[in-house]
Protein backbone atom coordinates (compact mmCIF):
# COMPACT_ATOMS: atom_id res chain seq x y z
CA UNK A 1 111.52 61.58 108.91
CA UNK A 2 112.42 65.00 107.49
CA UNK A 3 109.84 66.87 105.27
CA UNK A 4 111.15 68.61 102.59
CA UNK A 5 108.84 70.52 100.76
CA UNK A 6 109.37 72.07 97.51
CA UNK A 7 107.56 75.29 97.00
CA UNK A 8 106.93 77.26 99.77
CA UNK A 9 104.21 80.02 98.87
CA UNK A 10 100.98 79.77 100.50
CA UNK A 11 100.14 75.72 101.19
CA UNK A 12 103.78 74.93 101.18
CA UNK A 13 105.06 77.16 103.01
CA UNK A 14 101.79 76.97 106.14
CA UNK A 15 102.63 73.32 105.59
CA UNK A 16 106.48 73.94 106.55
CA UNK A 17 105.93 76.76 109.09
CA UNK A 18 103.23 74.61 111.28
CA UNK A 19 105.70 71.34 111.03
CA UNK A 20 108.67 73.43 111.85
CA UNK A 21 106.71 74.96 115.16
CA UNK A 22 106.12 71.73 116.44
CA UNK A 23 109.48 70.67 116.67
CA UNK A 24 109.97 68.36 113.26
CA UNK A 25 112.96 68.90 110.71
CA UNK A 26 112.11 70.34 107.81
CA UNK A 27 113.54 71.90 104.48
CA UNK A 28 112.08 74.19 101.76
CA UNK A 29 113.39 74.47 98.37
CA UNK A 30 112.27 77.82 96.85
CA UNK A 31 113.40 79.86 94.21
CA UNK A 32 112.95 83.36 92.10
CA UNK A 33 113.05 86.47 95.20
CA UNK A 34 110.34 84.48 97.63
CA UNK A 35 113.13 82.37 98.11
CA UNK A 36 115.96 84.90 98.35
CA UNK A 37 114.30 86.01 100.88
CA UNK A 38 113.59 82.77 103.28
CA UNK A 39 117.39 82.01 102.82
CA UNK A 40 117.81 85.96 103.67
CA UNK A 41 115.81 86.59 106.47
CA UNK A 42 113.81 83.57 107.29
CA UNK A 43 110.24 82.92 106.60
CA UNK A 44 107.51 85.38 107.80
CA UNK A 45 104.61 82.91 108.70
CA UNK A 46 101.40 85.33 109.62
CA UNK A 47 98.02 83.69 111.24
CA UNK A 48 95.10 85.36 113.40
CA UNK A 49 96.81 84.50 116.32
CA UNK A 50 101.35 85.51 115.63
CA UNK A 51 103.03 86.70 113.40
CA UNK A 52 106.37 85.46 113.85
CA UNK A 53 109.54 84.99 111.73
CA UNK A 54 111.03 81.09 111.52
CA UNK A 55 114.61 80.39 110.28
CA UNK A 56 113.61 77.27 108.37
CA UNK A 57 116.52 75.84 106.23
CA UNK A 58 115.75 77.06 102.36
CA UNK A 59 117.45 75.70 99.37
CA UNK A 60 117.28 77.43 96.02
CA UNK A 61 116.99 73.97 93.81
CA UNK A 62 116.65 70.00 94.66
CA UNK A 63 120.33 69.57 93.98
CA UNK A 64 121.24 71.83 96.87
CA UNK A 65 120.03 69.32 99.26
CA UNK A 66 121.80 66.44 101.01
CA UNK A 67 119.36 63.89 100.65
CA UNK A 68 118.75 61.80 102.82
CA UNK A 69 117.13 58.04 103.01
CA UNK A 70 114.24 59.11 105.60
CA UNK A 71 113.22 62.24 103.52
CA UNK A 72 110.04 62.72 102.09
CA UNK A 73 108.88 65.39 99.80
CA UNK A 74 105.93 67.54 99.85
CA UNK A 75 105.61 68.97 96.55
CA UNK A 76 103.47 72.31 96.40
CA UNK A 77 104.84 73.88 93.54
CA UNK A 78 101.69 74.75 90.67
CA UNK A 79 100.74 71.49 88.34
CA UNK A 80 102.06 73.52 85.59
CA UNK A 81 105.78 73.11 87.37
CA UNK A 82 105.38 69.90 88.21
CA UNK A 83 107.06 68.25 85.33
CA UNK A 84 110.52 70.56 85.47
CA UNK A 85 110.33 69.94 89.13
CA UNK A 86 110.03 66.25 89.04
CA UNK A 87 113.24 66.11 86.77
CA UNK A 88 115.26 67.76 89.09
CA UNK A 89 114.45 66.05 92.20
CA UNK A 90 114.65 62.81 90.36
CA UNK A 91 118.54 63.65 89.50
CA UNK A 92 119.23 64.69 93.09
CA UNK A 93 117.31 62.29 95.08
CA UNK A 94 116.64 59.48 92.69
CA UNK A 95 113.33 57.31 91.83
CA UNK A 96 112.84 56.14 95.78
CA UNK A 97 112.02 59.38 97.13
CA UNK A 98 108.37 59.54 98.32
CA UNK A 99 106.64 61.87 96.55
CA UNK A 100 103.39 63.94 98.48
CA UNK A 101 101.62 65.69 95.90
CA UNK A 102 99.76 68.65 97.85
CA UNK A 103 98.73 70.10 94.66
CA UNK A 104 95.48 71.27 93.11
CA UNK A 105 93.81 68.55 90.16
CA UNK A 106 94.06 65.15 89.49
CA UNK A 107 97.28 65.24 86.98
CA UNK A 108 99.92 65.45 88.75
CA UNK A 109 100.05 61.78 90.36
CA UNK A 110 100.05 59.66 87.04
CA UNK A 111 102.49 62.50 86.06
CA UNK A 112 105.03 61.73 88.65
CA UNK A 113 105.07 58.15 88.13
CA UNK A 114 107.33 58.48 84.99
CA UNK A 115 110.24 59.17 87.48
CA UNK A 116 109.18 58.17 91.05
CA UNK A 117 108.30 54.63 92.69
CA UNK A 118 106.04 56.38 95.83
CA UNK A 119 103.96 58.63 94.73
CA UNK A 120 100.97 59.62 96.93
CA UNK A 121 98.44 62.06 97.00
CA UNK A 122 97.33 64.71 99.52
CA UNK A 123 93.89 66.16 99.17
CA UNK A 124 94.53 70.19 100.55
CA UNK A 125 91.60 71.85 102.20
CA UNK A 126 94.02 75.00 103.38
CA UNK A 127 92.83 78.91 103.34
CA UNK A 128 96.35 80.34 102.41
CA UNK A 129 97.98 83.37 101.10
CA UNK A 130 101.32 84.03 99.53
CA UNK A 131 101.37 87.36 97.78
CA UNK A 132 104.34 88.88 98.57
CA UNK A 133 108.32 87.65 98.65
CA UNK A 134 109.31 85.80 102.57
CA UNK A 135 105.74 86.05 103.75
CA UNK A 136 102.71 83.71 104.00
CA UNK A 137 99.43 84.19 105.62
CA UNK A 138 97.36 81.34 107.24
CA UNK A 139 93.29 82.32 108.00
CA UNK A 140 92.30 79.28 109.12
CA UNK A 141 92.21 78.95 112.93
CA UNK A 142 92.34 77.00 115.11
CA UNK A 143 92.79 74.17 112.76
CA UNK A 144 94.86 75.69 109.81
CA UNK A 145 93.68 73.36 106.97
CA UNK A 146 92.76 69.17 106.51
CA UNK A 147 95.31 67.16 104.84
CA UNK A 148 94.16 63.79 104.02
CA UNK A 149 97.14 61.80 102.30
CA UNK A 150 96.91 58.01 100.82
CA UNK A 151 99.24 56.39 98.04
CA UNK A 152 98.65 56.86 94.35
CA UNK A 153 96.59 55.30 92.66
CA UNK A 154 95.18 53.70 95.96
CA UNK A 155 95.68 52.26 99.22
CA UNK A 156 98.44 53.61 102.22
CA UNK A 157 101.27 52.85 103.77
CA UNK A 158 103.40 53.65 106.30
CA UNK A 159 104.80 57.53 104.82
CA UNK A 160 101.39 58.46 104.79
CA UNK A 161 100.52 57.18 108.45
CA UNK A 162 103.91 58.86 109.44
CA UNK A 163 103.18 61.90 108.18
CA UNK A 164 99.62 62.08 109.08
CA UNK A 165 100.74 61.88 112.62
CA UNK A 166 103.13 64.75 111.98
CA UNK A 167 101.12 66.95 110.31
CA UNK A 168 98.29 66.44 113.29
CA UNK A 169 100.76 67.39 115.68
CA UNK A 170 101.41 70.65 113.70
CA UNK A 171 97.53 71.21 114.57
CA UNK A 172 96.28 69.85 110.71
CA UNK A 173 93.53 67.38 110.54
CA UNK A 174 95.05 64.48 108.83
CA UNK A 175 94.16 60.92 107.99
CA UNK A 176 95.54 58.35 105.68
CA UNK A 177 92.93 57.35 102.65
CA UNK A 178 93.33 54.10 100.74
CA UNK A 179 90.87 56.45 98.26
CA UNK A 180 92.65 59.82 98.24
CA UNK A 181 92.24 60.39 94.61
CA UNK A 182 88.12 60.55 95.08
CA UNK A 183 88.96 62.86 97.29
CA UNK A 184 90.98 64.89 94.92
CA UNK A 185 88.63 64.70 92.05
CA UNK A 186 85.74 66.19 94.33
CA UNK A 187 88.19 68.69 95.30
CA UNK A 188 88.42 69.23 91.61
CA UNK A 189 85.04 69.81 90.99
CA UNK A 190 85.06 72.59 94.06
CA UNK A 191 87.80 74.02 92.50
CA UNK A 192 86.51 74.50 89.22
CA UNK A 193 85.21 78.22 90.47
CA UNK A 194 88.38 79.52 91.04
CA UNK A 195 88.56 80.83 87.63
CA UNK A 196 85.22 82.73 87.95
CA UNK A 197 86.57 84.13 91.18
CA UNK A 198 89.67 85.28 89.44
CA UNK A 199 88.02 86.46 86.76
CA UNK A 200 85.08 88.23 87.89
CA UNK A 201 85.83 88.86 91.65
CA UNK A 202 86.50 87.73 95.23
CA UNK A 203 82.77 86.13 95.69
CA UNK A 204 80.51 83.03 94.69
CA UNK A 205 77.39 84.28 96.35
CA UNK A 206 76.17 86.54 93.74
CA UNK A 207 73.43 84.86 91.29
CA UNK A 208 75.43 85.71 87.97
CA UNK A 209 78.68 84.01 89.24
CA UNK A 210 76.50 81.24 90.91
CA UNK A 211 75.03 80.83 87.63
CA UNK A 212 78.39 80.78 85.90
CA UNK A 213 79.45 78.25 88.62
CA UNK A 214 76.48 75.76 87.93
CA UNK A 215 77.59 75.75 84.49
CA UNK A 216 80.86 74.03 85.41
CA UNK A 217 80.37 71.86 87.65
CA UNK A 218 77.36 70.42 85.60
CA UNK A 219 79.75 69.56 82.89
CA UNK A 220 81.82 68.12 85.02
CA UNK A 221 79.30 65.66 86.81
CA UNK A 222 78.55 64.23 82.92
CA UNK A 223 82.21 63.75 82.47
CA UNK A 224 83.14 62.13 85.32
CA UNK A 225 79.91 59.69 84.66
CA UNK A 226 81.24 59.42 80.96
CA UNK A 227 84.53 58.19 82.46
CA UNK A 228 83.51 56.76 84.94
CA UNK A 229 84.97 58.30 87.89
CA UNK A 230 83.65 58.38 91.42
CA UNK A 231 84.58 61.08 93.74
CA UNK A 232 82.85 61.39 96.79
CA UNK A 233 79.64 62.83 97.35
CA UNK A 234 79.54 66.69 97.91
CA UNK A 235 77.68 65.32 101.40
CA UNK A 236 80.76 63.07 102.31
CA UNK A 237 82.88 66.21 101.70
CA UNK A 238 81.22 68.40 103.40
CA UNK A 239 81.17 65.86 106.82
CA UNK A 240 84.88 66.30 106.23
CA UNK A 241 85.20 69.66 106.19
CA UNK A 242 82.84 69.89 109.51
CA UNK A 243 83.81 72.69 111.44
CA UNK A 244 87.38 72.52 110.73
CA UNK A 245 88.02 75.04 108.48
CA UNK A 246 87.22 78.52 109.90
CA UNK A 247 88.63 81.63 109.09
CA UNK A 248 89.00 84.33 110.72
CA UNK A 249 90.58 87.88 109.67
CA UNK A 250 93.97 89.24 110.25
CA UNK A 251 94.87 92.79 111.26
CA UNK A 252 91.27 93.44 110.66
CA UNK A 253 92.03 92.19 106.45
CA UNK A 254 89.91 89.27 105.50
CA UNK A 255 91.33 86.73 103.40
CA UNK A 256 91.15 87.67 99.46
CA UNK A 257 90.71 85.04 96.81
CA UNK A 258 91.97 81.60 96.36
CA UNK A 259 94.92 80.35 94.51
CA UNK A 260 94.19 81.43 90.92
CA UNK A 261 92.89 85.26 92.67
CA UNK A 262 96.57 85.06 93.69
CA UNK A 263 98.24 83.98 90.76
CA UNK A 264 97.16 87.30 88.70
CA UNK A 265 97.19 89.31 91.61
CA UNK A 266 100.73 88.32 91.78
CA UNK A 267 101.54 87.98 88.07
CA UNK A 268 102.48 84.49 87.97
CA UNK A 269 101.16 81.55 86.13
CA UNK A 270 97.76 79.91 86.63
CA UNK A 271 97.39 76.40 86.78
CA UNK A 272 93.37 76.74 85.30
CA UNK A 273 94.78 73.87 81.95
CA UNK A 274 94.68 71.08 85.24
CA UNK A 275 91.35 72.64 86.94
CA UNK A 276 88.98 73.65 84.38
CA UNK A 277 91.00 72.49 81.44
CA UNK A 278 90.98 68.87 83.23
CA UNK A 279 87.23 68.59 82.34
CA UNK A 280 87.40 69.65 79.01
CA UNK A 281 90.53 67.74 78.80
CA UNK A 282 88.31 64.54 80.04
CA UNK A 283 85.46 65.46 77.76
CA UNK A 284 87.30 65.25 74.68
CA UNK A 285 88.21 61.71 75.66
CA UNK A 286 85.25 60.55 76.33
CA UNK A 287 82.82 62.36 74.13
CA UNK A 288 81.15 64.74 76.04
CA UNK A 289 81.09 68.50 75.32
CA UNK A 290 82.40 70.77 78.17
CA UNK A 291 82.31 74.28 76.47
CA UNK A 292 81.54 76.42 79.35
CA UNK A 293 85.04 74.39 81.21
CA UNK A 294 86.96 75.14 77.67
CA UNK A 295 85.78 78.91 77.34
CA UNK A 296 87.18 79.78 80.83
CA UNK A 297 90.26 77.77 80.43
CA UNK A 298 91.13 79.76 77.47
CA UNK A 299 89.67 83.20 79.15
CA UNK A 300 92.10 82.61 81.94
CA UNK A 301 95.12 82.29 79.92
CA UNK A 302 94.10 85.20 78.03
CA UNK A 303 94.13 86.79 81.24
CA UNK A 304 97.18 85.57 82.84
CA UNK A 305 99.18 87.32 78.82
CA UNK A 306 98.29 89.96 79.46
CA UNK A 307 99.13 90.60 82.58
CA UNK A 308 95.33 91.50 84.28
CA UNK A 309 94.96 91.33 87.76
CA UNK A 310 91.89 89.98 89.15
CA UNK A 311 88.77 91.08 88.83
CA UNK A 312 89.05 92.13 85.20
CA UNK A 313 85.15 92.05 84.49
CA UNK A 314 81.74 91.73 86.01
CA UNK A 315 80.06 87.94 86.76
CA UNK A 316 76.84 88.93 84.33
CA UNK A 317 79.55 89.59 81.43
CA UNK A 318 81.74 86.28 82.50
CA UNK A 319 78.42 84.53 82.33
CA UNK A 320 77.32 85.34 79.00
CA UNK A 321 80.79 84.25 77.62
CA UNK A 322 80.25 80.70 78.88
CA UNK A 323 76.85 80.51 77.82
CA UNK A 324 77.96 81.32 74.21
């Protein structure tokens, strides 16, 4: 089996680093000057314990690759790509490519089922950074990250027992889920402060972004019970997590924010319309008001115009705009 994983910043490209260090083939497609400069000079993987430089073959689109019957794809790209990136792989590779989708929210499966036969899911638990072109930083150690995987909508098969067992070797913990979208959506809901991070800091702990958090999630708990959706408990997720994910700093540098902390830090896109913007999205289907989810969904896109970095006010002022 060769892993081919299409977008290489901070999950994709710790996903293809570890699998290329122990000893499986695998290809990144990248594009824009991060991937210039993997095809260039090879990808700069940094962790607490190397820093080391791995010539993993890059490609700058899907069409660039020879594929091949015993590939499967990993795709890491933002959900707000995932539609222009599922039409090109489709016309390279065709409808039988399996499909991983190691992405944030609960969209992007049903999405990829207009073009692809195997689609599964892959619930990330993976303290990454990618903020600068060729390089990506990995703080968890010694276990970089937990990547359950199970077919969409449900039940597994043998790609996802295959590439469990690869990605364990490559030090990930890693089990196939016949339930891997319960997973997801609980993963949703702890995702749903990444905005307030990015908006109003690096930290949760303070009462004012705590507060801000509650808010969220709250609405998100009566949606899911309007729709009737079941992740997993917080409890169940929390037994999965154990001990696994522990991070520890790197030249002395903690770890900064998450993925959306990232995104404005770098300038790029955020993918808040499949986080936040899920629930309200949700909501409006089912007839249940999520204000607070709708206010920071538009706040972040306001942010991300503009240009702002992150950090761009104080959690007592975010706060008062979702209690409006």
């Amino acid at each position: 089996m060769r892993i081919v994983v299409l977008g290489a910043g901070g999950i994709g490209g710790t996903i293809g680093a570890r699998l290329h260090l122990a000893g499986h083939e695998v290809g990144l497609i990248a594009r824009g000057a991060h991937g210039e400069a993997l095809r260039d000079h090879g990808l700069t993987f940094v962790t607490p314990e190397e820093r080391v430089t791995l010539p993993i073959a890059t490609y700058a689109r899907p069409a660039a690759v020879a594929w091949r019957p015993d590939d499967v794809l990993v795709l890491a790209t933002k959900s707000q790509d995932t539609e222009a990136a599922a039409r090109q792989v489709v016309a390279a590779a065709g409808p039988d490519l399996p499909v991983v989708s190691a992405q944030n929210g609960v969209a992007n499966e049903p999405a990829l089922t207009r073009w692809f036969e195997r689609v599964h899911g892959m619930c990330v638990m993976l303290p990454a950074e990618h903020l600068e072109p060729g390089v990506v930083v990995a703080h968890g150690s010694p276990t970089p990250g937990i990547l359950d995987v199970g077919r969409f909508p449900d039940g597994s098969d043998d790609v996802d027992a295959a590439l469990a067992e690869a990605l364990r070797s490559a030090r990930f913990e890693s089990e196939p889920r016949g339930d891997i979208m319960r997973w997801k959506y609980r993963k949703l809901v702890n995702n749903l402060g990444n905005a307030v991070q990015a908006l109003a800091g690096e930290r949760l702990d303070g009462r004012e972004a705590g507060e801000a958090l509650d808010l969220l999630v709250g609405e998100a708990e009566a949606v899911f019970a309007a729709a009737g959706i079941d992740p997993v408990t917080q409890a169940e997720d929390d037994v999965r997590r154990a001990d696994h994910l522990r991070l520890r700093p790197i030249d002395g540098a903690e770890r900064g924010g998450g993925s959306t902390w990232q995104s404005l830090a770098r300038g790029s896109g955020v993918e808040t319309d499949y986080l936040n913007g899920e629930i309200a999205h949700l909501g409006r289907l089912h007839g249940v008001a999520a204000p607070a989810n709708a206010r920071i969904q538009t706040l972040m896109a306001e942010a991300a115009a503009r240009g702002a970095g992150p950090g761009t006010m104080t959690p007592a002022e975010l706060l008062a705009l979702l209690r409006r």
